[in-house]
C-alpha atoms as a PDB file:
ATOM      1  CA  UNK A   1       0.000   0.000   0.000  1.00  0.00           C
ATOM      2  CA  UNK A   2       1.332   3.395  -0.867  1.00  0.00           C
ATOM      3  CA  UNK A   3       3.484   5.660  -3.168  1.00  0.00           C
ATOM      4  CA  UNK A   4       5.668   1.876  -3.843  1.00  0.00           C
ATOM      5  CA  UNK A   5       2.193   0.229  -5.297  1.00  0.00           C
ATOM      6  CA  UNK A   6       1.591   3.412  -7.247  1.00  0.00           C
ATOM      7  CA  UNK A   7       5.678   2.915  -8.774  1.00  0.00           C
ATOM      8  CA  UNK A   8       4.898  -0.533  -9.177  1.00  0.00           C
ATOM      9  CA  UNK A   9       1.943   0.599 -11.661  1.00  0.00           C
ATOM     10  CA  UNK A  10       4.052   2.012 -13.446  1.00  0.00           C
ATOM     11  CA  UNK A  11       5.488  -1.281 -15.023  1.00  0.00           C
ATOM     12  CA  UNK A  12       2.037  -2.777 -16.113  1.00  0.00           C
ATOM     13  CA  UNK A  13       1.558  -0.239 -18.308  1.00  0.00           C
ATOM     14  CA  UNK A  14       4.335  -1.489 -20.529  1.00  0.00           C
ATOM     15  CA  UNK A  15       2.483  -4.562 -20.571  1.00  0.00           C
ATOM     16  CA  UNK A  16      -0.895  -2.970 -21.257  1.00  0.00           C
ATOM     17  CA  UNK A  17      -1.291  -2.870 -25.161  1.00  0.00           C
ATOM     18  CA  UNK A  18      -3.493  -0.988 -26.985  1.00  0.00           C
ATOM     19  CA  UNK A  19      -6.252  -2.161 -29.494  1.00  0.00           C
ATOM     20  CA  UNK A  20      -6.125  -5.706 -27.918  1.00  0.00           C
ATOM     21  CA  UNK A  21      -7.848  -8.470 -29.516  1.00  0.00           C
ATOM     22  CA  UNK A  22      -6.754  -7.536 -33.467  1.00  0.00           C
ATOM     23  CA  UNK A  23      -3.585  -8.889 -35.396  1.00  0.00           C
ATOM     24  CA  UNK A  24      -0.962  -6.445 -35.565  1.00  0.00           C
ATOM     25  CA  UNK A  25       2.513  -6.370 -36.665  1.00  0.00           C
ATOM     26  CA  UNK A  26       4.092  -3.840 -34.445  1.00  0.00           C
ATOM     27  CA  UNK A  27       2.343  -3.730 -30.843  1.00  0.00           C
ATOM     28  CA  UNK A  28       2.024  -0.468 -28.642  1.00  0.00           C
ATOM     29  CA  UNK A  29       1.778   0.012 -24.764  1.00  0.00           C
ATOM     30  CA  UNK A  30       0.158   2.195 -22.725  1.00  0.00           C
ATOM     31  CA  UNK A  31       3.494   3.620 -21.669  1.00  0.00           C
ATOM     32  CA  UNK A  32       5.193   3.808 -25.187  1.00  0.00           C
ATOM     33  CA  UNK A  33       1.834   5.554 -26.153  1.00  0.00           C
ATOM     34  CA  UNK A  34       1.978   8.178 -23.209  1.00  0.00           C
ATOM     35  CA  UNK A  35       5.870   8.626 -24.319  1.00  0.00           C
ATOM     36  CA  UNK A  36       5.231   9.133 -27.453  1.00  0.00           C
ATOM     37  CA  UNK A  37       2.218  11.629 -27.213  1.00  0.00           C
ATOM     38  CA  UNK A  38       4.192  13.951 -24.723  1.00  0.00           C
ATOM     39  CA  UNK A  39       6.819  14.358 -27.277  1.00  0.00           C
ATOM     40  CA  UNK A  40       4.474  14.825 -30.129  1.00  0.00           C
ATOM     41  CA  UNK A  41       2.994  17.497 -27.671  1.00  0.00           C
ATOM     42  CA  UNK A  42       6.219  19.579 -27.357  1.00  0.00           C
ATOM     43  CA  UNK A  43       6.568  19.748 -30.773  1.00  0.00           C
ATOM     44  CA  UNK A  44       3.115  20.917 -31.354  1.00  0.00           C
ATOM     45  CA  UNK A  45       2.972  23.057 -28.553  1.00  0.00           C
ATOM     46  CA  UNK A  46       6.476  24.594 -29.679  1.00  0.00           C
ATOM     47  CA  UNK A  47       5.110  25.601 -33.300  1.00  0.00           C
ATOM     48  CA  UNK A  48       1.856  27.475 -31.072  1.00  0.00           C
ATOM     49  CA  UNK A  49       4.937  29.415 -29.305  1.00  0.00           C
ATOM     50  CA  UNK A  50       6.341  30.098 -32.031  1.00  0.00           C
ATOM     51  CA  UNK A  51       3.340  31.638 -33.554  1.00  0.00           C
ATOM     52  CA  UNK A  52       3.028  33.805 -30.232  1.00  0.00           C
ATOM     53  CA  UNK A  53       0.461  31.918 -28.346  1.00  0.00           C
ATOM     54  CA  UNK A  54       1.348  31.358 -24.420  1.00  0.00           C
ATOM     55  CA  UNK A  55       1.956  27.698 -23.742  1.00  0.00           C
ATOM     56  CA  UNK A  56       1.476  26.831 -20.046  1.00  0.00           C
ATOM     57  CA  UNK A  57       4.528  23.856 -20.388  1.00  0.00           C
ATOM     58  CA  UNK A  58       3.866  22.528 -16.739  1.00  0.00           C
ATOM     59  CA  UNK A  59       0.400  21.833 -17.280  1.00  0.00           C
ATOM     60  CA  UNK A  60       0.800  20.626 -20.995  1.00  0.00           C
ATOM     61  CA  UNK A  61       3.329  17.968 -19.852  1.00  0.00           C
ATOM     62  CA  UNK A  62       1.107  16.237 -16.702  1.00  0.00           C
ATOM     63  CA  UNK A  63      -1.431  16.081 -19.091  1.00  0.00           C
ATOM     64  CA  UNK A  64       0.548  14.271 -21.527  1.00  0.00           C
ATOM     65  CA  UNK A  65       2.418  12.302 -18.920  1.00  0.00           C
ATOM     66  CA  UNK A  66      -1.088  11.335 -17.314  1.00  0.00           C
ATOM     67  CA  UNK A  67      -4.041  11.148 -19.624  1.00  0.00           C
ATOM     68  CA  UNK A  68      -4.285   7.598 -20.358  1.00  0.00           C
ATOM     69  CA  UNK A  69      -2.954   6.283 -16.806  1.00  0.00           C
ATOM     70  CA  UNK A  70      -6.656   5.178 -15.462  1.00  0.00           C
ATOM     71  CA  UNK A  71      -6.418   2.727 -18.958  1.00  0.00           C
ATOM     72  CA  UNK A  72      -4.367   0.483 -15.979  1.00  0.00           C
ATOM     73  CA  UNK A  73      -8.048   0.173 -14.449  1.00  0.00           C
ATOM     74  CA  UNK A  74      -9.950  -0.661 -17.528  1.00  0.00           C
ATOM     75  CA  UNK A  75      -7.428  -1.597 -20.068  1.00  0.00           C
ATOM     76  CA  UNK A  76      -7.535   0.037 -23.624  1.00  0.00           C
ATOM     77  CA  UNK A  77     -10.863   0.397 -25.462  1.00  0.00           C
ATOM     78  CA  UNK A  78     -10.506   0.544 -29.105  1.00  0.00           C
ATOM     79  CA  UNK A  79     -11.997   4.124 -30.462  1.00  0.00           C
ATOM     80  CA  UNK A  80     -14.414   2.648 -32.624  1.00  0.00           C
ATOM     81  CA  UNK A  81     -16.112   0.973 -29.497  1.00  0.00           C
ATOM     82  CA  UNK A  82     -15.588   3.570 -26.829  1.00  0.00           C
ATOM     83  CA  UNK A  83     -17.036   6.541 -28.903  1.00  0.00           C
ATOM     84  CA  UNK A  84     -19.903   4.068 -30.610  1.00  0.00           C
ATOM     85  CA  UNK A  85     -22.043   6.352 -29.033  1.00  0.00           C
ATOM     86  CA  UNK A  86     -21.916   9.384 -26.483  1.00  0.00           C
ATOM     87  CA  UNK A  87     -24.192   7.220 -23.539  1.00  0.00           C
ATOM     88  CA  UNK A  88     -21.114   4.439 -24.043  1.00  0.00           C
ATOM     89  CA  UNK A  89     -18.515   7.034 -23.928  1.00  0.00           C
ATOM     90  CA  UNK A  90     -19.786   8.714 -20.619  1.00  0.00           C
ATOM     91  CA  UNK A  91     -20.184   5.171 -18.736  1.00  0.00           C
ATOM     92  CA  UNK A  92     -16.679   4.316 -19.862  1.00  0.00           C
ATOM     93  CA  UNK A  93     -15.271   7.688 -18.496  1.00  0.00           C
ATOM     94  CA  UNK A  94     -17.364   7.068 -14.851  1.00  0.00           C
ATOM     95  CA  UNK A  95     -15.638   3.998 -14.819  1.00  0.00           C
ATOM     96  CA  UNK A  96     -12.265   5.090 -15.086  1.00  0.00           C
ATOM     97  CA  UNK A  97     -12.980   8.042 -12.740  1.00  0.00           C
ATOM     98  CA  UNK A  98     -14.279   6.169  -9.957  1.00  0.00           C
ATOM     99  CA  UNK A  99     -11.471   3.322  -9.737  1.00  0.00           C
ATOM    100  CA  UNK A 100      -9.259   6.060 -10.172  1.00  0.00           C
ATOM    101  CA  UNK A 101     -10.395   7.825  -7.620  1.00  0.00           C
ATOM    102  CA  UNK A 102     -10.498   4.602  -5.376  1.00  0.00           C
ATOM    103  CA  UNK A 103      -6.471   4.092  -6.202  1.00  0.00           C
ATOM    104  CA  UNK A 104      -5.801   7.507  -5.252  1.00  0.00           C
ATOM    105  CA  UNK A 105      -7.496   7.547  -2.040  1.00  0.00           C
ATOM    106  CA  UNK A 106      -5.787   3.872  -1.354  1.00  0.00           C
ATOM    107  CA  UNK A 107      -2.480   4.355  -2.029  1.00  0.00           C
ATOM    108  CA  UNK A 108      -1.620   7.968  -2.058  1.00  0.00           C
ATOM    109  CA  UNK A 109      -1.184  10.154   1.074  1.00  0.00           C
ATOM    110  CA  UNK A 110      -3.592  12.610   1.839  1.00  0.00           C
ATOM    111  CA  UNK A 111      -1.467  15.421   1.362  1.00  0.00           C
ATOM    112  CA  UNK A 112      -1.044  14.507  -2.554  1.00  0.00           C
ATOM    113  CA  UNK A 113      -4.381  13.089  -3.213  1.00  0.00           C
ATOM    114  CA  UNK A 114      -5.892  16.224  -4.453  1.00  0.00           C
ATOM    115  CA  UNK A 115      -3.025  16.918  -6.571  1.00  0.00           C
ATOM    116  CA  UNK A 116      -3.277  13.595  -8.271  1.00  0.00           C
ATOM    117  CA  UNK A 117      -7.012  13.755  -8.678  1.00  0.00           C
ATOM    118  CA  UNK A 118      -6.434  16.538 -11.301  1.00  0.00           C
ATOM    119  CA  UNK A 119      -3.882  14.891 -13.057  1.00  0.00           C
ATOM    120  CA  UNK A 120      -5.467  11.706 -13.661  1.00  0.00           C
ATOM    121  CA  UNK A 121      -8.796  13.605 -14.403  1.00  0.00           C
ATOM    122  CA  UNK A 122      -8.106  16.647 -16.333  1.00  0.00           C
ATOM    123  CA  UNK A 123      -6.606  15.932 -19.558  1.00  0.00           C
ATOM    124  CA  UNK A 124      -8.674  17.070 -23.017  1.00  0.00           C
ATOM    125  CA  UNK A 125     -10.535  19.753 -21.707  1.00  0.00           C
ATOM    126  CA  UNK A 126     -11.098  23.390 -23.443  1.00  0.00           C
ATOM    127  CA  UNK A 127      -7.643  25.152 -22.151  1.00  0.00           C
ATOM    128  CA  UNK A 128      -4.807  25.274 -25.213  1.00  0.00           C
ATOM    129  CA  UNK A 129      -3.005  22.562 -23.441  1.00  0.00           C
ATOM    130  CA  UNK A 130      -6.151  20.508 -23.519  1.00  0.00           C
ATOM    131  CA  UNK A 131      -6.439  20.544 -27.216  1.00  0.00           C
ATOM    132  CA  UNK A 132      -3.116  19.923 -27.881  1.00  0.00           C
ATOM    133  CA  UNK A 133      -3.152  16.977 -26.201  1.00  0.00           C
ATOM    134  CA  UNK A 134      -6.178  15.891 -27.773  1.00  0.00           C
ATOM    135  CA  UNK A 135      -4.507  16.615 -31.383  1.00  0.00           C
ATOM    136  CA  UNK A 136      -1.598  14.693 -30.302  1.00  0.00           C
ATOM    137  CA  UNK A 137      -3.084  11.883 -29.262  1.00  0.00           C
ATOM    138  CA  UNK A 138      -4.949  11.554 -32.210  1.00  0.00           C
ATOM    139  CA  UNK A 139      -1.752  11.957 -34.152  1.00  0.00           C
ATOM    140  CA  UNK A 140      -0.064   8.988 -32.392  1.00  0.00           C
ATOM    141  CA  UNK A 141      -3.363   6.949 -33.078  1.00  0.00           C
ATOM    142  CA  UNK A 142      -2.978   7.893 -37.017  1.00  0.00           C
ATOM    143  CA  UNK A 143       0.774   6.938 -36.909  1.00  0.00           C
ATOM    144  CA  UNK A 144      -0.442   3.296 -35.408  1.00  0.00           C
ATOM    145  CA  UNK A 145      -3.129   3.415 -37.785  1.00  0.00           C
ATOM    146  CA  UNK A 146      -0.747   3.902 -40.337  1.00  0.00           C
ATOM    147  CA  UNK A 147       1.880   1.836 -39.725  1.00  0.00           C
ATOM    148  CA  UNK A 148      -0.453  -0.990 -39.769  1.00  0.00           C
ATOM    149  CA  UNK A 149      -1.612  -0.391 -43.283  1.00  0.00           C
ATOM    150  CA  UNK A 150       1.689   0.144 -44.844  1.00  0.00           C
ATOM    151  CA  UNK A 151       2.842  -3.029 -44.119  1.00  0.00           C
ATOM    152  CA  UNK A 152      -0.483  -4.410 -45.319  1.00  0.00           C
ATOM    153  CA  UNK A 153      -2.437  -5.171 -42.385  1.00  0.00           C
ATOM    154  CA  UNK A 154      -5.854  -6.630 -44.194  1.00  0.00           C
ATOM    155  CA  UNK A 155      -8.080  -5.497 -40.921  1.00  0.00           C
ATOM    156  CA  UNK A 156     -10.514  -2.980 -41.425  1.00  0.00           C
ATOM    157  CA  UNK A 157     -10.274  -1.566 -38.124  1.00  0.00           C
ATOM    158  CA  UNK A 158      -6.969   0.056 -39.074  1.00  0.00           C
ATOM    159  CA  UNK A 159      -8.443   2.208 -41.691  1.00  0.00           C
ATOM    160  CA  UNK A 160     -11.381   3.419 -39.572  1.00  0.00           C
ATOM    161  CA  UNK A 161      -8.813   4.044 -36.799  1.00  0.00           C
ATOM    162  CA  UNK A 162      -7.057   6.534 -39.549  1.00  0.00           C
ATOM    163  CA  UNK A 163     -10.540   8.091 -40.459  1.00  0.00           C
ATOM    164  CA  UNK A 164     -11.231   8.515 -37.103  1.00  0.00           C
ATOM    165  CA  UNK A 165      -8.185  10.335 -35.616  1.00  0.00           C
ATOM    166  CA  UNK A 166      -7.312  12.648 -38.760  1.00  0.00           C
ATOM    167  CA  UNK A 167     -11.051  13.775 -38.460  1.00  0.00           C
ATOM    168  CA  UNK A 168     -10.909  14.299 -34.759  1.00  0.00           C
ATOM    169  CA  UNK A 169      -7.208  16.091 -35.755  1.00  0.00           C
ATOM    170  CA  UNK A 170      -8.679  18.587 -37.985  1.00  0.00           C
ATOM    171  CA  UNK A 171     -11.634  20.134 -35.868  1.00  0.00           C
ATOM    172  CA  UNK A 172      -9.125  21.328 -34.114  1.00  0.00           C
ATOM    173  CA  UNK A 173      -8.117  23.160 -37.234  1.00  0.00           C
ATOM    174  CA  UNK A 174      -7.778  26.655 -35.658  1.00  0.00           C
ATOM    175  CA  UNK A 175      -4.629  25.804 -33.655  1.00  0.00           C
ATOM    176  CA  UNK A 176      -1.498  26.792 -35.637  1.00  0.00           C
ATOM    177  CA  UNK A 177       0.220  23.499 -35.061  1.00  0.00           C
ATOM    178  CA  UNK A 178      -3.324  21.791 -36.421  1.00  0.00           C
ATOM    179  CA  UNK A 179      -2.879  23.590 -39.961  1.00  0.00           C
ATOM    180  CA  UNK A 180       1.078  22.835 -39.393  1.00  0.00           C
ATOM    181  CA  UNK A 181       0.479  19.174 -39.461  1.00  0.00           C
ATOM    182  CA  UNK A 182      -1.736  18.942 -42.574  1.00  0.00           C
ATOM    183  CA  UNK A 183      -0.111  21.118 -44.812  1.00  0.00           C
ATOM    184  CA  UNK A 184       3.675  20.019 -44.136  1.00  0.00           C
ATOM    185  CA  UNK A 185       3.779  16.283 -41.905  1.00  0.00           C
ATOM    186  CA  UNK A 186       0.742  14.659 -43.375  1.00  0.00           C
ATOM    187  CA  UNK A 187       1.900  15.191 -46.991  1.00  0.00           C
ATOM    188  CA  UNK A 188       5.024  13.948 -46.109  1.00  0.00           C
ATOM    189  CA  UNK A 189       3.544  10.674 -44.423  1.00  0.00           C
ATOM    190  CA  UNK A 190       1.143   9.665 -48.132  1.00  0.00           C
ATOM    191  CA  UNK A 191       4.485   9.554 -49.703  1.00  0.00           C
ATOM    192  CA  UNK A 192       5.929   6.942 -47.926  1.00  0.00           C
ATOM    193  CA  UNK A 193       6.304   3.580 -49.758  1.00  0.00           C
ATOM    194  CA  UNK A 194       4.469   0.780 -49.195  1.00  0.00           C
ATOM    195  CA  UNK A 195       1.112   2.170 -48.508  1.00  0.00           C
ATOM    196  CA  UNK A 196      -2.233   1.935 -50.646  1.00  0.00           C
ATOM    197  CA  UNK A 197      -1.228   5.446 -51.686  1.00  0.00           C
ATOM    198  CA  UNK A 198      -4.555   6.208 -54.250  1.00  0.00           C
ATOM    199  CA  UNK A 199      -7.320   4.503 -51.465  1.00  0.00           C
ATOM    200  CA  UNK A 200      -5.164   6.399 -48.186  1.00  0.00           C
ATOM    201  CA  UNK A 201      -5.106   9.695 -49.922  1.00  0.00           C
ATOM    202  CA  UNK A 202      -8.526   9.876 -51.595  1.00  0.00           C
ATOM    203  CA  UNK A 203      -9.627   8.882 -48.077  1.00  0.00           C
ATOM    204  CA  UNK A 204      -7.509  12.207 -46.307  1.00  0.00           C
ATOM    205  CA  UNK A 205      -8.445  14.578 -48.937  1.00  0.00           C
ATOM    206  CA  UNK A 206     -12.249  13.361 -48.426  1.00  0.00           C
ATOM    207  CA  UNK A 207     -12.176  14.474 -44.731  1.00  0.00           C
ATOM    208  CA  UNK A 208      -9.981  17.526 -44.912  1.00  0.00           C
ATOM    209  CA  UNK A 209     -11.933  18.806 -47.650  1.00  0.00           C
ATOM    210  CA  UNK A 210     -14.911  17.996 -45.665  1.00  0.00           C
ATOM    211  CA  UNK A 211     -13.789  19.967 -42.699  1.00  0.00           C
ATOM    212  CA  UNK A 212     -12.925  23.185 -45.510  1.00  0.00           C
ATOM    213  CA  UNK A 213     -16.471  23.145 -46.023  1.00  0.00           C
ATOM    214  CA  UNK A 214     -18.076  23.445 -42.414  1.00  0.00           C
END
């Protein structure tokens, strides 16, 4: 019992991996995930800098660092199933919240508890920090996405994972790092080899033309 269980934890998230249940040819954890979106984050929240927005760095990184640490609770829920509809997604998020809560209050002293509630419970939320981590996220989730159909993964679920996070990716279309990504990473990724390049990039220009529109 304690901070020790809590530093234990942190280990089973390497073995947690996400979209369980599908054949894949490179697996991801929970941890490698987390890692990867907090760097993705300081690159996109770098370019909003640079474009003379205030980034608030402390709370950008916990967020980062901590939004997918209740998935130890639950384990990973692929998007297609966890946003099937919003009732679903709000029974899913109780979930996490209230064993989270549960693991705070058993294992962390009182004089940290509060501090932890917020950041294993405020993550995506409206601030600039919030949607950069949402973006970034959902960038991470392409990259999977993608690196599962360039090497000719035959599961659908793959290519609706890709639909799913580059639409997600460009609502968020106002944020300088947002436009960044389409007009000079995105590009770059549909000319890699290996990939159905005609059915991937019809698909992309679809949905960012779609979002043009609105």
């Amino acid at each position: 019992m304690g901070i020790h269980n809590y530093f234990k934890s942190l280990s089973d998230l390497e073995e947690l991996y996400r979209c369980p249940g599908k054949f894949k040819y490179q697996s991801h954890s929970v941890a490698s995930h987390s890692f990867k979106v907090t760097k993705i984050a300081q690159f996109l929240g770098t370019v909003e800098e640079q474009m003379g927005r205030t980034v608030d760095w402390k709370a950008l990184y916990e967020k980062a660092l901590n939004h997918d640490y209740p998935e130890l609770f639950t384990g990973d829920i692929k998007t297609p199933v966890k946003y099937a509809s919003n009732e679903l997604k709000e029974l899913f998020n109780q979930v996490e919240k209230q064993m989270t809560e549960k693991f705070i209050l058993k294992e962390f002293p009182k004089e940290y508890q509060d501090v932890y509630f917020r950041r294993f419970t405020e993550a995506k939320d409206d601030t600039l920090e919030g949607k950069i981590l949402a973006v970034a996220d959902k960038i991470d989730l392409l990259y999977e996405s993608f690196g599962e159909i360039q090497k000719g993964n035959p599961e659908p679920l793959f290519l609706e994972m890709y639909q799913e996070a580059l639409d997600t990716i460009c609502q968020y279309d106002d944020l300088h790092c947002v436009q960044y990504f389409l007009k000079n990473i995105l590009p770059e990724m549909l000319e890699e080899e290996g990939i159905p390049a005609m059915k991937l990039s019809e698909i992309t220009e679809m949905i960012i033309n779609r979002h043009e529109k609105v």
